[in-house]
PDB file of N, CA and C in Angstrom:
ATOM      1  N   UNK A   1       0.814  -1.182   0.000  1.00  0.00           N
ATOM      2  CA  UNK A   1       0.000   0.000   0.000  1.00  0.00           C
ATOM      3  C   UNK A   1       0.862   1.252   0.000  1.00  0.00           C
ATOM      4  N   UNK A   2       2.155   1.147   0.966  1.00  0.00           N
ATOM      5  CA  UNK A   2       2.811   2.546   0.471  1.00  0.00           C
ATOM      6  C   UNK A   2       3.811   2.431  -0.470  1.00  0.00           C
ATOM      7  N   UNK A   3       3.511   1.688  -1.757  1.00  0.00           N
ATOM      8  CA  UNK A   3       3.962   1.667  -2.544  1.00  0.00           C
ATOM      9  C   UNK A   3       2.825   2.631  -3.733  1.00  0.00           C
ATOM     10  N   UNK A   4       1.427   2.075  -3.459  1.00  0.00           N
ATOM     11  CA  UNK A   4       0.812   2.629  -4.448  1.00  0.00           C
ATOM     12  C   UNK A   4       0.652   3.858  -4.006  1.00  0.00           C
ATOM     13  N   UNK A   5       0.937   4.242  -2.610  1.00  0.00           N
ATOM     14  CA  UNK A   5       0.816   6.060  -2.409  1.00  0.00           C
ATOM     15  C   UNK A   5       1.631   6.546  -2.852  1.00  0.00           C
ATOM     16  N   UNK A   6       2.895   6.168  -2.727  1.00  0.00           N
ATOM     17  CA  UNK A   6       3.680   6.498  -3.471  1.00  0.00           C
ATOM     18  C   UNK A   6       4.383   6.975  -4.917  1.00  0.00           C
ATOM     19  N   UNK A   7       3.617   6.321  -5.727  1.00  0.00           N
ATOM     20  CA  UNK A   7       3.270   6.303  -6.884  1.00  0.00           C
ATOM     21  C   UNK A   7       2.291   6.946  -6.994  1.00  0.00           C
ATOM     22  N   UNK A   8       0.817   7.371  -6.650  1.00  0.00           N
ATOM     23  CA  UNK A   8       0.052   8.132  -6.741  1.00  0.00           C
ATOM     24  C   UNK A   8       0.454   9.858  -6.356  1.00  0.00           C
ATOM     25  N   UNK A   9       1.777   9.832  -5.680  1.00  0.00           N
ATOM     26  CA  UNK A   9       2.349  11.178  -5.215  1.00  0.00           C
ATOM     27  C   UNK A   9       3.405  11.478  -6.313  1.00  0.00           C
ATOM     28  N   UNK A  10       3.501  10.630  -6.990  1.00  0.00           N
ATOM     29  CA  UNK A  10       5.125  10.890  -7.941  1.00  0.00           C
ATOM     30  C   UNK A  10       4.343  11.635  -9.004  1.00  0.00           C
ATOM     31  N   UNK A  11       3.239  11.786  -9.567  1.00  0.00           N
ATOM     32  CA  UNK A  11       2.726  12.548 -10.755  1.00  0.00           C
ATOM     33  C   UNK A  11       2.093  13.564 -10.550  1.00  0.00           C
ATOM     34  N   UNK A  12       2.031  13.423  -9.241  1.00  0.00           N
ATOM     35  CA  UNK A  12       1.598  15.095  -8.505  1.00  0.00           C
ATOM     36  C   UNK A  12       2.893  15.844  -8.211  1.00  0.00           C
ATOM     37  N   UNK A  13       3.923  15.277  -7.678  1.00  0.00           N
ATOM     38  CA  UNK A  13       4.975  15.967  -7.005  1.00  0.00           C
ATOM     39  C   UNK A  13       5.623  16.330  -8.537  1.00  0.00           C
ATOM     40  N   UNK A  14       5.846  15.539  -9.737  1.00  0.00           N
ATOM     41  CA  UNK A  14       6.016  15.980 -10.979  1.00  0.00           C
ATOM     42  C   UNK A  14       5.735  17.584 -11.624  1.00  0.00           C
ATOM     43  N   UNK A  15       4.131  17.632 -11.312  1.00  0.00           N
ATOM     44  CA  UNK A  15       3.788  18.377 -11.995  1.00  0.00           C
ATOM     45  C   UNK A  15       3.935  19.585 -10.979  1.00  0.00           C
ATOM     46  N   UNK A  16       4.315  19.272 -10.032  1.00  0.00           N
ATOM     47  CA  UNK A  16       4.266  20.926  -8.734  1.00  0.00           C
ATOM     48  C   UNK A  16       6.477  21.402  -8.964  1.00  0.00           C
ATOM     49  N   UNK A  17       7.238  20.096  -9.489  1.00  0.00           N
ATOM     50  CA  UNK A  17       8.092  20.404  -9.808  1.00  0.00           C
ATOM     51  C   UNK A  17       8.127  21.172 -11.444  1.00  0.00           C
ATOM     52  N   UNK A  18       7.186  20.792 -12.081  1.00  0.00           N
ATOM     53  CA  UNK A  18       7.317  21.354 -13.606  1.00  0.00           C
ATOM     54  C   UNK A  18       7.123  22.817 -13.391  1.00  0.00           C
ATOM     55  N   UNK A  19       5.475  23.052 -12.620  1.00  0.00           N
ATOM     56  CA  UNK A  19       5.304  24.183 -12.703  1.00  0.00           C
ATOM     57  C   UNK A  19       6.175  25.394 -11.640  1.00  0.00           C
ATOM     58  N   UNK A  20       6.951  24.694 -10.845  1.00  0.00           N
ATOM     59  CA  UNK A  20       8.322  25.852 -10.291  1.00  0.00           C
ATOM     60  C   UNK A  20       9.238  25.690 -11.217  1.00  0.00           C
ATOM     61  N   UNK A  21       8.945  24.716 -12.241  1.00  0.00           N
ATOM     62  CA  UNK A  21      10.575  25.373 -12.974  1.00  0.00           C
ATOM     63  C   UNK A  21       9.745  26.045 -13.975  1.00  0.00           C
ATOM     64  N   UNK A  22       8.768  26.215 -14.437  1.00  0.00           N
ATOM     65  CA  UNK A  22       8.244  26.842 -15.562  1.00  0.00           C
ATOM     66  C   UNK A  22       7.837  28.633 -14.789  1.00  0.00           C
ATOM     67  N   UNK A  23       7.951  28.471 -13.160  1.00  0.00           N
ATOM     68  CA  UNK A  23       7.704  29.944 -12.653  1.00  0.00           C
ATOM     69  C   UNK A  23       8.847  30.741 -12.720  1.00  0.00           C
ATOM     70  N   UNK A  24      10.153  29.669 -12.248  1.00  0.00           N
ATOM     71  CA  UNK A  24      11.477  29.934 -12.388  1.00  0.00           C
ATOM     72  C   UNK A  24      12.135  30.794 -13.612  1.00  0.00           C
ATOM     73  N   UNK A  25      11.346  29.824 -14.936  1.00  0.00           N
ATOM     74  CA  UNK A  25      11.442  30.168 -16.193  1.00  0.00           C
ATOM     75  C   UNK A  25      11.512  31.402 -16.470  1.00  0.00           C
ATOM     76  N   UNK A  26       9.941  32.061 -15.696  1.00  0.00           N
ATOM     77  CA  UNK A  26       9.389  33.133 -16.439  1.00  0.00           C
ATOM     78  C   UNK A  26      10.086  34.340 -15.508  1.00  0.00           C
ATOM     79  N   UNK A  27      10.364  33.737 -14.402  1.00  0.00           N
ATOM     80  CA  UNK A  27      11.108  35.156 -13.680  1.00  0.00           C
ATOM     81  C   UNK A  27      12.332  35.632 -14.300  1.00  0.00           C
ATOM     82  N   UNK A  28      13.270  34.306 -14.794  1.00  0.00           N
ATOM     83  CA  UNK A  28      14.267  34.650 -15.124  1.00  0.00           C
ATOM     84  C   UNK A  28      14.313  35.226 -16.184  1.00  0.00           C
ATOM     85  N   UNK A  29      13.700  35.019 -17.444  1.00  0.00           N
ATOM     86  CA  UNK A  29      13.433  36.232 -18.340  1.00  0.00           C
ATOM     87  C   UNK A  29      13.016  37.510 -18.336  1.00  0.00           C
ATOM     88  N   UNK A  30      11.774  37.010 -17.106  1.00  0.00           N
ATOM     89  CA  UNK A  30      11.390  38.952 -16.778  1.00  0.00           C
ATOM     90  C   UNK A  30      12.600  39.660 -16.155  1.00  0.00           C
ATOM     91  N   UNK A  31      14.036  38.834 -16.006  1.00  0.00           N
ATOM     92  CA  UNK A  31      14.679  39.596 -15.135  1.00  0.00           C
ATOM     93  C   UNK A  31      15.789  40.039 -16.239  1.00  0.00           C
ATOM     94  N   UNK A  32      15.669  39.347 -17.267  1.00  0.00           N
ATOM     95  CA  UNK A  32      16.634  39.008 -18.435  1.00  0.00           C
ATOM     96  C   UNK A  32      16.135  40.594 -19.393  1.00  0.00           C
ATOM     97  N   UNK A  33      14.616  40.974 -19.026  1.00  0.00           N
ATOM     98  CA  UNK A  33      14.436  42.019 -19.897  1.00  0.00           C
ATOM     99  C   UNK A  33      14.344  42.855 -19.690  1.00  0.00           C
ATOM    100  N   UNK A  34      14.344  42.898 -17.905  1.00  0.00           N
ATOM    101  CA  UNK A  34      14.438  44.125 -16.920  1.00  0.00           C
ATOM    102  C   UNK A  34      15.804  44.896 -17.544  1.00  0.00           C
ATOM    103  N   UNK A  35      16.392  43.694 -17.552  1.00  0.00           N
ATOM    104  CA  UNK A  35      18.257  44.097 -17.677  1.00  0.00           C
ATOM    105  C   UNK A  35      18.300  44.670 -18.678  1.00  0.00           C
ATOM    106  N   UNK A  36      17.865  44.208 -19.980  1.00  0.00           N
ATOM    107  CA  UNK A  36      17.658  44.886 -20.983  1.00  0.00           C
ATOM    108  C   UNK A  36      17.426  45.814 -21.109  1.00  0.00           C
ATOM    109  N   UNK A  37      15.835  46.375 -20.356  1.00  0.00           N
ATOM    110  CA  UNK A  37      15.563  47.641 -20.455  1.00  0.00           C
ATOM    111  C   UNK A  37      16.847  48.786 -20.100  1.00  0.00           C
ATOM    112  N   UNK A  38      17.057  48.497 -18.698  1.00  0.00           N
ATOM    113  CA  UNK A  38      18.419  48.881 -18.034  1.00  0.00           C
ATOM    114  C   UNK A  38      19.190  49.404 -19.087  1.00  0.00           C
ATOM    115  N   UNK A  39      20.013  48.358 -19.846  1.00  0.00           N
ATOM    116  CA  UNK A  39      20.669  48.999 -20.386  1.00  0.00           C
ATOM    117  C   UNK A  39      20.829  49.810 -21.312  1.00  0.00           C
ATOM    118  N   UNK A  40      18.804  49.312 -22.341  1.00  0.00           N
ATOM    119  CA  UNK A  40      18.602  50.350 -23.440  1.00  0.00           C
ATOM    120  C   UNK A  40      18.354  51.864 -22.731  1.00  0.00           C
ATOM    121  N   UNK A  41      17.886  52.129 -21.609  1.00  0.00           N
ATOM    122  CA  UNK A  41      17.735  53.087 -20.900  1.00  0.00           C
ATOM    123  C   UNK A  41      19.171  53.704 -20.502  1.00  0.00           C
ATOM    124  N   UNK A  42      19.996  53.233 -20.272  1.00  0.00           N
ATOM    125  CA  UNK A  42      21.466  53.906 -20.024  1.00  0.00           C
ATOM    126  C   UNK A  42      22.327  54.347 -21.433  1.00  0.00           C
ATOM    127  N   UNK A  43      22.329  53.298 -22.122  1.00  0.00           N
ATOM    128  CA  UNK A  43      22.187  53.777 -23.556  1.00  0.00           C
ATOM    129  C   UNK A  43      21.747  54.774 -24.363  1.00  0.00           C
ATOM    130  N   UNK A  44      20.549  55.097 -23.540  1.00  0.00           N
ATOM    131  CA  UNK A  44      19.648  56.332 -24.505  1.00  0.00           C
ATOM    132  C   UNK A  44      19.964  57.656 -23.822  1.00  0.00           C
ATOM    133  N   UNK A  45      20.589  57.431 -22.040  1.00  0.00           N
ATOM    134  CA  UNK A  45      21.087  58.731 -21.832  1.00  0.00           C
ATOM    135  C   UNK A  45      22.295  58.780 -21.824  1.00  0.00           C
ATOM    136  N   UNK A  46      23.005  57.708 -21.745  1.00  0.00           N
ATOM    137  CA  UNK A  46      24.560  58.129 -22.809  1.00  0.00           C
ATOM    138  C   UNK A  46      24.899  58.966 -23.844  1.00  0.00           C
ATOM    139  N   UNK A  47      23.983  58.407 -24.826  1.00  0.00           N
ATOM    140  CA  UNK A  47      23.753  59.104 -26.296  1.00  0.00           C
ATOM    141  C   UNK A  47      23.563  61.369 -25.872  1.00  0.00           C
ATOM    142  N   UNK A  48      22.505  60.690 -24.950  1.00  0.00           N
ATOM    143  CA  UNK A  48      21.807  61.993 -25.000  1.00  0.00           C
ATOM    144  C   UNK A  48      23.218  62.920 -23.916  1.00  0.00           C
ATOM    145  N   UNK A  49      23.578  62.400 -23.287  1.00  0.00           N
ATOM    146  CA  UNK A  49      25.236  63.064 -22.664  1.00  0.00           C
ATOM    147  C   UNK A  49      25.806  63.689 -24.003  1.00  0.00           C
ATOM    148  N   UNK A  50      26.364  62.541 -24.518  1.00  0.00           N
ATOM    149  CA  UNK A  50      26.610  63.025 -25.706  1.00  0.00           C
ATOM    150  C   UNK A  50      26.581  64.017 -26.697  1.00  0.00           C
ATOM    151  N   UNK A  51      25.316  64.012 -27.283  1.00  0.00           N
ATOM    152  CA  UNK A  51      24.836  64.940 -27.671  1.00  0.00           C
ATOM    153  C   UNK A  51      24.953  66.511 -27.451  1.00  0.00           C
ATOM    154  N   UNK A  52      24.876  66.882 -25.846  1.00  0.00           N
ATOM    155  CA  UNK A  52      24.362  67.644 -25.479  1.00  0.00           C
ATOM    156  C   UNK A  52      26.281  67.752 -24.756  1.00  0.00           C
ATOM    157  N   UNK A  53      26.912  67.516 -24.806  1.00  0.00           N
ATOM    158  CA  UNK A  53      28.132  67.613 -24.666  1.00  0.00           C
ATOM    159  C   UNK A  53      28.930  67.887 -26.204  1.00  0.00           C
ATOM    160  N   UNK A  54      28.275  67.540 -27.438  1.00  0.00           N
ATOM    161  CA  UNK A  54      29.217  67.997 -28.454  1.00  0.00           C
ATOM    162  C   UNK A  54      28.425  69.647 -28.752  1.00  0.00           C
ATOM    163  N   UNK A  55      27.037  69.692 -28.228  1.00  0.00           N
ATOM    164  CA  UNK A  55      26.230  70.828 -28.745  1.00  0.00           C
ATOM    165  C   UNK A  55      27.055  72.003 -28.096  1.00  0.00           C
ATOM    166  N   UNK A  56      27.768  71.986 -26.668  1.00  0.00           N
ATOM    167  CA  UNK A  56      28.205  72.611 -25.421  1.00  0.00           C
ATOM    168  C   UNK A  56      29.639  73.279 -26.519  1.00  0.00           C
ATOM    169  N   UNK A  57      30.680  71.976 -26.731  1.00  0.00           N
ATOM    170  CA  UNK A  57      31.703  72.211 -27.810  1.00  0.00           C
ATOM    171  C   UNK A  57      31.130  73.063 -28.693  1.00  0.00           C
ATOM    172  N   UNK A  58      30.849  72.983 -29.706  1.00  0.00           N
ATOM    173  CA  UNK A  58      29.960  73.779 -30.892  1.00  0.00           C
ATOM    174  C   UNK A  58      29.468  75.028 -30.388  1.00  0.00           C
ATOM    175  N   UNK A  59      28.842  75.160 -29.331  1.00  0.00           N
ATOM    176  CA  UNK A  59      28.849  76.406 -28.816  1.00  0.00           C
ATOM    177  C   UNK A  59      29.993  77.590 -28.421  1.00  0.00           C
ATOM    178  N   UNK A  60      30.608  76.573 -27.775  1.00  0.00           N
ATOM    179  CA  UNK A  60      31.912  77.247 -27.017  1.00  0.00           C
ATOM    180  C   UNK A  60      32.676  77.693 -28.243  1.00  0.00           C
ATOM    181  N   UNK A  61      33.090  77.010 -29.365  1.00  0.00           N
ATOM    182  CA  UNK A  61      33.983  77.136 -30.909  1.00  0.00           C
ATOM    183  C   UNK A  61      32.980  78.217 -31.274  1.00  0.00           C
ATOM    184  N   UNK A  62      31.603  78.302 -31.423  1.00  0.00           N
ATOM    185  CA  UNK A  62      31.365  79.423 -32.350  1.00  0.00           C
ATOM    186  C   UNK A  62      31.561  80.735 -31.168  1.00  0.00           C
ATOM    187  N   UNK A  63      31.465  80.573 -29.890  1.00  0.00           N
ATOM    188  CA  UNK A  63      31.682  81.990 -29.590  1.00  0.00           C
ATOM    189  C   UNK A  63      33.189  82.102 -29.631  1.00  0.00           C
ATOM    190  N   UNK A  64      34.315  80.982 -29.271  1.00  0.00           N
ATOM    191  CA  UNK A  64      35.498  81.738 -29.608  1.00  0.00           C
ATOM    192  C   UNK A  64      35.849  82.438 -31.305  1.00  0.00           C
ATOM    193  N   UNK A  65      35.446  81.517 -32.503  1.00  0.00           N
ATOM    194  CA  UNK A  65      34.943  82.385 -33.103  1.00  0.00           C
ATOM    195  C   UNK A  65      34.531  83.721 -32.989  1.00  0.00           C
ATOM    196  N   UNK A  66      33.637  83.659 -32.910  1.00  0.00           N
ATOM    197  CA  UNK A  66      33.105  85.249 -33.131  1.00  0.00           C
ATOM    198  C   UNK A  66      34.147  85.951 -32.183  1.00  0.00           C
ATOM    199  N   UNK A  67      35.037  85.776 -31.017  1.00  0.00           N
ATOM    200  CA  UNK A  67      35.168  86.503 -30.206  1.00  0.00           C
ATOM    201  C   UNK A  67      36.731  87.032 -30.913  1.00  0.00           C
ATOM    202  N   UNK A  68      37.308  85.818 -31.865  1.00  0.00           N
ATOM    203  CA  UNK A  68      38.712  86.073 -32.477  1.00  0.00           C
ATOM    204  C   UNK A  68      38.521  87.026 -33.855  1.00  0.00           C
ATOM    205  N   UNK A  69      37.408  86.828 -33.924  1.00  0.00           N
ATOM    206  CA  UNK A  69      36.862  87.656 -35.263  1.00  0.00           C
ATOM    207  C   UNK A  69      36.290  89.088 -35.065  1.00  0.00           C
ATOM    208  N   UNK A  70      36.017  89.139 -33.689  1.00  0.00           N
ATOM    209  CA  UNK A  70      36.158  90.950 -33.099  1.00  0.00           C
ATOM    210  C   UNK A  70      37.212  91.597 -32.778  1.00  0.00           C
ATOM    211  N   UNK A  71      38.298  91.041 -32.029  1.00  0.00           N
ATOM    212  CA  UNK A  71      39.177  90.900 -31.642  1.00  0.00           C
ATOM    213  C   UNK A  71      40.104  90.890 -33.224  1.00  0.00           C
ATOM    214  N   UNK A  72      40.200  90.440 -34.493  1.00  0.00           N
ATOM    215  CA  UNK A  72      41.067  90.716 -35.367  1.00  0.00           C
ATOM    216  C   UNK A  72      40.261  91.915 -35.603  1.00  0.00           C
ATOM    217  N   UNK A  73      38.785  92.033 -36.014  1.00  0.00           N
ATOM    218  CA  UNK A  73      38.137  93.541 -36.853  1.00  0.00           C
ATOM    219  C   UNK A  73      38.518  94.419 -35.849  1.00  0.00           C
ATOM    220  N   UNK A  74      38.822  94.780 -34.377  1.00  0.00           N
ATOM    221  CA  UNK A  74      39.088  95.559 -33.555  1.00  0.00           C
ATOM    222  C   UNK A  74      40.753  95.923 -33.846  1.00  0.00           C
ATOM    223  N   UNK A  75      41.486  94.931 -34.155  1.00  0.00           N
ATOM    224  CA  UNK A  75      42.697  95.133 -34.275  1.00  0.00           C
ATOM    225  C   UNK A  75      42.765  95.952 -35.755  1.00  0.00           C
ATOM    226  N   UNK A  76      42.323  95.249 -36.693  1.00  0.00           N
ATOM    227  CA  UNK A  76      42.341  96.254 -37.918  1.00  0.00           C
ATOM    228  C   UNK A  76      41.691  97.660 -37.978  1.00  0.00           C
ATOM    229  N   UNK A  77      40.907  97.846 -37.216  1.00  0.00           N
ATOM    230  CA  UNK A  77      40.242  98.992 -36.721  1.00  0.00           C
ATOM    231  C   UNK A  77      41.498 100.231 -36.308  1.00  0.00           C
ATOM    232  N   UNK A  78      41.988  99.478 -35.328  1.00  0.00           N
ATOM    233  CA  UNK A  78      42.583 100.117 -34.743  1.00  0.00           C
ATOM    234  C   UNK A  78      44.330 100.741 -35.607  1.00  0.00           C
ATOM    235  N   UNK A  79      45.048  99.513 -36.922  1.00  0.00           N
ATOM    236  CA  UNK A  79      45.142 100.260 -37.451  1.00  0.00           C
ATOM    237  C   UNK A  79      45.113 100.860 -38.151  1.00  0.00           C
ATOM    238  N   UNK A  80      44.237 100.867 -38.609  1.00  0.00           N
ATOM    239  CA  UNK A  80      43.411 101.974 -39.841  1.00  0.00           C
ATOM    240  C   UNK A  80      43.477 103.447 -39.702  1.00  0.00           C
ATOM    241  N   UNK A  81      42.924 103.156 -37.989  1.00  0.00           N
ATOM    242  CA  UNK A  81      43.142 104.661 -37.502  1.00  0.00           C
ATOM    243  C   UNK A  81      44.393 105.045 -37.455  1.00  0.00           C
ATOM    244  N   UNK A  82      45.538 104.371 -36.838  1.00  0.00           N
ATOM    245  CA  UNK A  82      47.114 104.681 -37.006  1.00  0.00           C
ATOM    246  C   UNK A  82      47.389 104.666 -37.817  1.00  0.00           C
ATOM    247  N   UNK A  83      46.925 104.432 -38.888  1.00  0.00           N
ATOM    248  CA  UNK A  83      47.468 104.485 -40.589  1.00  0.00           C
ATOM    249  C   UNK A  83      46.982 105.987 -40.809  1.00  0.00           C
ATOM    250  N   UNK A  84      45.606 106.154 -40.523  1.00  0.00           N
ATOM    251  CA  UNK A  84      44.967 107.870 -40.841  1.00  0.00           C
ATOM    252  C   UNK A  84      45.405 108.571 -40.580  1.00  0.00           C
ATOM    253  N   UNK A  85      46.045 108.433 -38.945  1.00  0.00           N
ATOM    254  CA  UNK A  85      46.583 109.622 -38.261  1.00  0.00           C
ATOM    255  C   UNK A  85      47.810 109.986 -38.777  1.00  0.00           C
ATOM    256  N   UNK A  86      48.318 108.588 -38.971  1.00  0.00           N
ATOM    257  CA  UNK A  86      49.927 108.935 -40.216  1.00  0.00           C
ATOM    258  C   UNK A  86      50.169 109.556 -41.380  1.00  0.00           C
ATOM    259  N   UNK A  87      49.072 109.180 -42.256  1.00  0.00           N
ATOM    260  CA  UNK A  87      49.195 109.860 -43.202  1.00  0.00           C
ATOM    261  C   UNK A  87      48.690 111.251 -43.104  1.00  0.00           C
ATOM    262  N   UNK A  88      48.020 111.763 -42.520  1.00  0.00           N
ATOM    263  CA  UNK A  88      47.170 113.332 -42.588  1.00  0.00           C
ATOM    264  C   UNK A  88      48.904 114.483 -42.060  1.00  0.00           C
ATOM    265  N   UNK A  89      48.842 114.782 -43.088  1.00  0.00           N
ATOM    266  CA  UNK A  89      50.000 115.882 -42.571  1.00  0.00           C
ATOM    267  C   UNK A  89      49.588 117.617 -42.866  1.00  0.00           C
ATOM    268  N   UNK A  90      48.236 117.165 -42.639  1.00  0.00           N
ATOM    269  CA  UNK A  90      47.696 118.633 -42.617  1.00  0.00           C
ATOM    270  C   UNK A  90      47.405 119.260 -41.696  1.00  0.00           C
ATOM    271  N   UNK A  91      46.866 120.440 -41.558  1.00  0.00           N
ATOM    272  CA  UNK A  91      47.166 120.993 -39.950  1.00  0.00           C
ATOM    273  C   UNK A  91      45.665 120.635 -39.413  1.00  0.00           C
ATOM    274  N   UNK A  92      44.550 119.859 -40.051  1.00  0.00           N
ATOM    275  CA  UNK A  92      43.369 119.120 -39.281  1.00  0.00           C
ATOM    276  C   UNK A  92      42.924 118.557 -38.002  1.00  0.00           C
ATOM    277  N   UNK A  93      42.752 118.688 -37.368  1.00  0.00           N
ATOM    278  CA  UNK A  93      42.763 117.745 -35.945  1.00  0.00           C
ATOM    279  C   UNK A  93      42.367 116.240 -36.617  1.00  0.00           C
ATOM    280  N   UNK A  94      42.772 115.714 -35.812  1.00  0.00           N
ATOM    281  CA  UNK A  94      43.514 114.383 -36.113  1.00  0.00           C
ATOM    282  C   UNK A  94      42.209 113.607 -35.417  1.00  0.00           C
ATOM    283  N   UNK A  95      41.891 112.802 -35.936  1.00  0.00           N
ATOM    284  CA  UNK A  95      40.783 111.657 -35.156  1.00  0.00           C
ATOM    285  C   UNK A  95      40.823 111.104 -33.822  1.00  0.00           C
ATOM    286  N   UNK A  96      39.468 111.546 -33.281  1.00  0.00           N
ATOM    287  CA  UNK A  96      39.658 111.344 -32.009  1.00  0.00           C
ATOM    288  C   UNK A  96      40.079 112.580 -31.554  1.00  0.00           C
ATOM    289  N   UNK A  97      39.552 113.250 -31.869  1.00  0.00           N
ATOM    290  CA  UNK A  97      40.153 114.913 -31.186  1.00  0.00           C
ATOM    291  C   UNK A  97      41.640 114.770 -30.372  1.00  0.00           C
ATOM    292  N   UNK A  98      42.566 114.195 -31.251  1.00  0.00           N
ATOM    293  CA  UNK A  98      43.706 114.484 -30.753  1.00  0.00           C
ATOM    294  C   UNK A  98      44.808 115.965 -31.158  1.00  0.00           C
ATOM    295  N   UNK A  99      45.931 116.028 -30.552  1.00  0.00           N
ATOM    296  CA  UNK A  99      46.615 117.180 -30.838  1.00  0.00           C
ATOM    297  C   UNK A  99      46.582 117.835 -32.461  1.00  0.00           C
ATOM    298  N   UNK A 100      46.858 119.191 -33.068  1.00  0.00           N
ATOM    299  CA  UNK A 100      47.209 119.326 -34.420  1.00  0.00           C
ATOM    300  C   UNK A 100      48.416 118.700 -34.545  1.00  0.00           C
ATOM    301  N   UNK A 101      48.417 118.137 -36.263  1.00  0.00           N
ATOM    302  CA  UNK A 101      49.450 117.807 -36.549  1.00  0.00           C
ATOM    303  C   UNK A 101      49.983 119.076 -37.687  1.00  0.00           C
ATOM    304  N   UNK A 102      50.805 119.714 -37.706  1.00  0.00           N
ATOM    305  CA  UNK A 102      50.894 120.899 -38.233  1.00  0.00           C
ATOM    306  C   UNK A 102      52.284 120.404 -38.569  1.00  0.00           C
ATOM    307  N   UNK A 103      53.518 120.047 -38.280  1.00  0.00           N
ATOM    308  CA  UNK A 103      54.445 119.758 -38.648  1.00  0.00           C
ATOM    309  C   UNK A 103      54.889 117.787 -38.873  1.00  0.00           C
ATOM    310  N   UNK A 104      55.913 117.471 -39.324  1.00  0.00           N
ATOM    311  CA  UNK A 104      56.156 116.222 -38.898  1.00  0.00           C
ATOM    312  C   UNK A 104      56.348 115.918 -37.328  1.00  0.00           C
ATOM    313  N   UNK A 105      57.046 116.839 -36.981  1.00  0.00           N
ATOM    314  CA  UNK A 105      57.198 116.537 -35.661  1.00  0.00           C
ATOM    315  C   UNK A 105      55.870 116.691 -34.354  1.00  0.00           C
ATOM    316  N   UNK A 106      55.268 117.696 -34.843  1.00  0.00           N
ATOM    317  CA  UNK A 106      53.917 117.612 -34.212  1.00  0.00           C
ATOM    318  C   UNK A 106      53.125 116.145 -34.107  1.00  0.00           C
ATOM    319  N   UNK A 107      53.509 115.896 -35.887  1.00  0.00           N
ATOM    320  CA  UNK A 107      52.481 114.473 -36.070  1.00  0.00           C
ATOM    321  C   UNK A 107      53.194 113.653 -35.629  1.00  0.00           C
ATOM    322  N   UNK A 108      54.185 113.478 -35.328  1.00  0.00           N
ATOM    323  CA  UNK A 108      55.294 112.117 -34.360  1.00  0.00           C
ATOM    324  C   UNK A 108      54.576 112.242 -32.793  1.00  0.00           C
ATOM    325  N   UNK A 109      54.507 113.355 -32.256  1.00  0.00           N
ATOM    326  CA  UNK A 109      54.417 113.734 -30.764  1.00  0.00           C
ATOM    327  C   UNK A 109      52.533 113.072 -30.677  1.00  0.00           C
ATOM    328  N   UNK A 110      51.905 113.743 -32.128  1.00  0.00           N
ATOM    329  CA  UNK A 110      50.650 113.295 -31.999  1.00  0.00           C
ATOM    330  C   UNK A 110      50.180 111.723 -32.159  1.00  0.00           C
ATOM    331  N   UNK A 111      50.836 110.915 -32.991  1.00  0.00           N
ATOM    332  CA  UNK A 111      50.854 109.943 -33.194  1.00  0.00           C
ATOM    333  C   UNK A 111      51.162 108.801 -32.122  1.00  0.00           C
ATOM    334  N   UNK A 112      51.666 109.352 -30.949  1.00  0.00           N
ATOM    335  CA  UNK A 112      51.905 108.657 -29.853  1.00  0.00           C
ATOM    336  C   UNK A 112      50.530 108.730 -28.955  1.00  0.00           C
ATOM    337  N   UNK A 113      49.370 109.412 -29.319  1.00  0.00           N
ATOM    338  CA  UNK A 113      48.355 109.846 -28.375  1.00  0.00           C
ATOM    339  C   UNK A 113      47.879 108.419 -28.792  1.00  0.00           C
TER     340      UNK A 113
END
């Protein structure tokens, strides 16, 4: 007799072992796609680091740009005007309401303003 209980428990205890490995199954994939997500999610703000780190570069280059490109038009500016003031050897006031240049030597003394 505890042979046939025995046997009457082996196709039950079967199927309570199938269905923990088939629960087992399903956790371990839900955990398999958790991970996944994980990493498509770290992935997508990597990228977006990225991104927003070359946009930062690109920013920073166009204002040094512009800032080397004021900085040369300021320099040519500047001598344009020392070129003007050089050449005028007339007795005019000189740009920038500086001294007359009435002689060479005036315009040497003025040319230092």
């Amino acid at each position: 007799m505890r042979d046939s209980l025995q046997q009457q428990q082996t196709p039950a205890a079967a199927v309570t072992i199938t269905a923990a490995t088939a629960i087992i199954t399903v956790a371990v994939a839900a955990a398999a796609a958790a991970t996944a997500a994980a990493a498509a999610t770290a992935t997508a703000a990597a990228t977006a680091a990225a991104t927003a780190a070359a946009t930062a570069t690109a920013a920073a280059t166009a204002t040094a740009a512009a800032a080397a490109t004021a900085a040369a038009t300021a320099a040519a500016a500047g001598r344009t005007g020392n070129l003007l003031r050089r050449s005028s050897r007339s007795g005019l006031l000189l740009q920038q309401q500086q001294p007359l240049a009435c002689c060479s030597s005036c315009f040497a003394a003025a040319a230092i303003y």
